[in-house]
Protein backbone atom coordinates (compact mmCIF):
# COMPACT_ATOMS: atom_id res chain seq x y z
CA UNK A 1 33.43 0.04 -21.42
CA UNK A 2 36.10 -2.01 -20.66
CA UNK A 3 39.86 -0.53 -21.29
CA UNK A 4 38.42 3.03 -21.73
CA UNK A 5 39.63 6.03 -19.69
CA UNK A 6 38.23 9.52 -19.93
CA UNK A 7 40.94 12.34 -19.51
CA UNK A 8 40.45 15.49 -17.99
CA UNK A 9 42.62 18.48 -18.44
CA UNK A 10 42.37 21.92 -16.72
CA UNK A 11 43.76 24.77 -17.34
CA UNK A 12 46.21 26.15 -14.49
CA UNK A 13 44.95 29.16 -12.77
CA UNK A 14 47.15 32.23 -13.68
CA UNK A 15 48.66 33.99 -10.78
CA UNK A 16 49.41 36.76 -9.89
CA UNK A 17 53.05 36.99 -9.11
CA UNK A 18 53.38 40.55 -7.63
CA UNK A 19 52.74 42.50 -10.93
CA UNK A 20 51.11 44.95 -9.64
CA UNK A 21 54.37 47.49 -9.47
CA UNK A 22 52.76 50.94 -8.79
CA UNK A 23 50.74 49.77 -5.70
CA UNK A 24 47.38 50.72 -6.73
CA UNK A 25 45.97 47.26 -6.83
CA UNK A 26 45.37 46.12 -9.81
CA UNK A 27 47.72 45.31 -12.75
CA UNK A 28 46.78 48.15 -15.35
CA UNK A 29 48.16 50.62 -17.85
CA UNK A 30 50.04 52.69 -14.85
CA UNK A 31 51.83 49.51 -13.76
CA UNK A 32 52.66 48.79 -17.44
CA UNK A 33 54.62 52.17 -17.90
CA UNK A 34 56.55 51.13 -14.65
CA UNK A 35 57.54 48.20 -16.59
CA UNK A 36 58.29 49.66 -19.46
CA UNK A 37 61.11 51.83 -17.62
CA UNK A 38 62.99 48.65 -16.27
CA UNK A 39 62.80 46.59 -19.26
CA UNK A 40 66.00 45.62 -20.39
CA UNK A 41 67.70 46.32 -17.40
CA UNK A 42 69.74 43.32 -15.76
CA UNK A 43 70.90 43.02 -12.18
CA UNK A 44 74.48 44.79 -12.65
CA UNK A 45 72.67 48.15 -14.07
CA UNK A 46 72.29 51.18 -11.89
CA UNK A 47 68.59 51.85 -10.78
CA UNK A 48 67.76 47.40 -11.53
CA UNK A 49 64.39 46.64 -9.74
CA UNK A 50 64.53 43.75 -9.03
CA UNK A 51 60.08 43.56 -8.88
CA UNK A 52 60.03 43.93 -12.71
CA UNK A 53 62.38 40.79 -13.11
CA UNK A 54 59.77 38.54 -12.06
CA UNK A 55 61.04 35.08 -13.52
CA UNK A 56 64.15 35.88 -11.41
CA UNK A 57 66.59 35.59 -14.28
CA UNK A 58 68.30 38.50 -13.34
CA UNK A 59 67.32 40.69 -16.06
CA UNK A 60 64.04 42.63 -17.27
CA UNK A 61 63.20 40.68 -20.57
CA UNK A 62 60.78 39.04 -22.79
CA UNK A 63 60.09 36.46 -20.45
CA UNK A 64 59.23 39.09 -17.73
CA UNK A 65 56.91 40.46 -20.18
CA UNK A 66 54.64 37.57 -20.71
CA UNK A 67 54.60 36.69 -17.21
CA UNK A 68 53.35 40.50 -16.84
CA UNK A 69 50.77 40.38 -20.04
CA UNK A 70 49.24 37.48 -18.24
CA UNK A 71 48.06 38.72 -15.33
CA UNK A 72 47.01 42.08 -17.03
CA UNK A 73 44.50 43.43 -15.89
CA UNK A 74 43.42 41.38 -12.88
C-alpha cells in the first residue's frame, strides 16, 4: 500500500471550565438559573461575576452560553 496514509481524528475531550457556579458539584439546572441572572451583564455593570463570563470576553453572552451548554450536566 504504497503512498496510502490512514487518518485518525478524535474528538477533543470537553472540559469543564468551572461551570459549576452554585457549588454543588455538578453543572445542573440550579447552576443554570445562576447563569441566567448574569447573562448579559458585561464587566462595567454593577453586581458583573466575572465566573459566568467564562470565555473571558468581558461580558456574559452567547458565547458563554455554549461554553456552559457543553459541559451540562457533567
Amino acid at each position: 500500500m504504497d503512498g496510502v496514509f490512514l487518518l485518525s481524528i478524535q474528538p477533543a475531550p470537553v472540559v469543564d471550565v468551572g461551570a459549576d457556579f452554585d457549588g454543588n458539584g455538578s453543572v445542573d439546572f440550579s447552576g443554570f438559573l445562576a447563569f441566567v441572572a448574569g447573562f448579559g451583564m458585561s464587566s462595567s455593570d454593577a453586581g458583573f461575576d466575572v465566573r459566568l463570563d467564562m470565555d473571558e470576553s468581558g461580558a456574559v453572552d452567547f458565547s458563554d452560553f455554549l461554553l456552559f451548554a457543553a459541559v451540562f450536566g457533567t
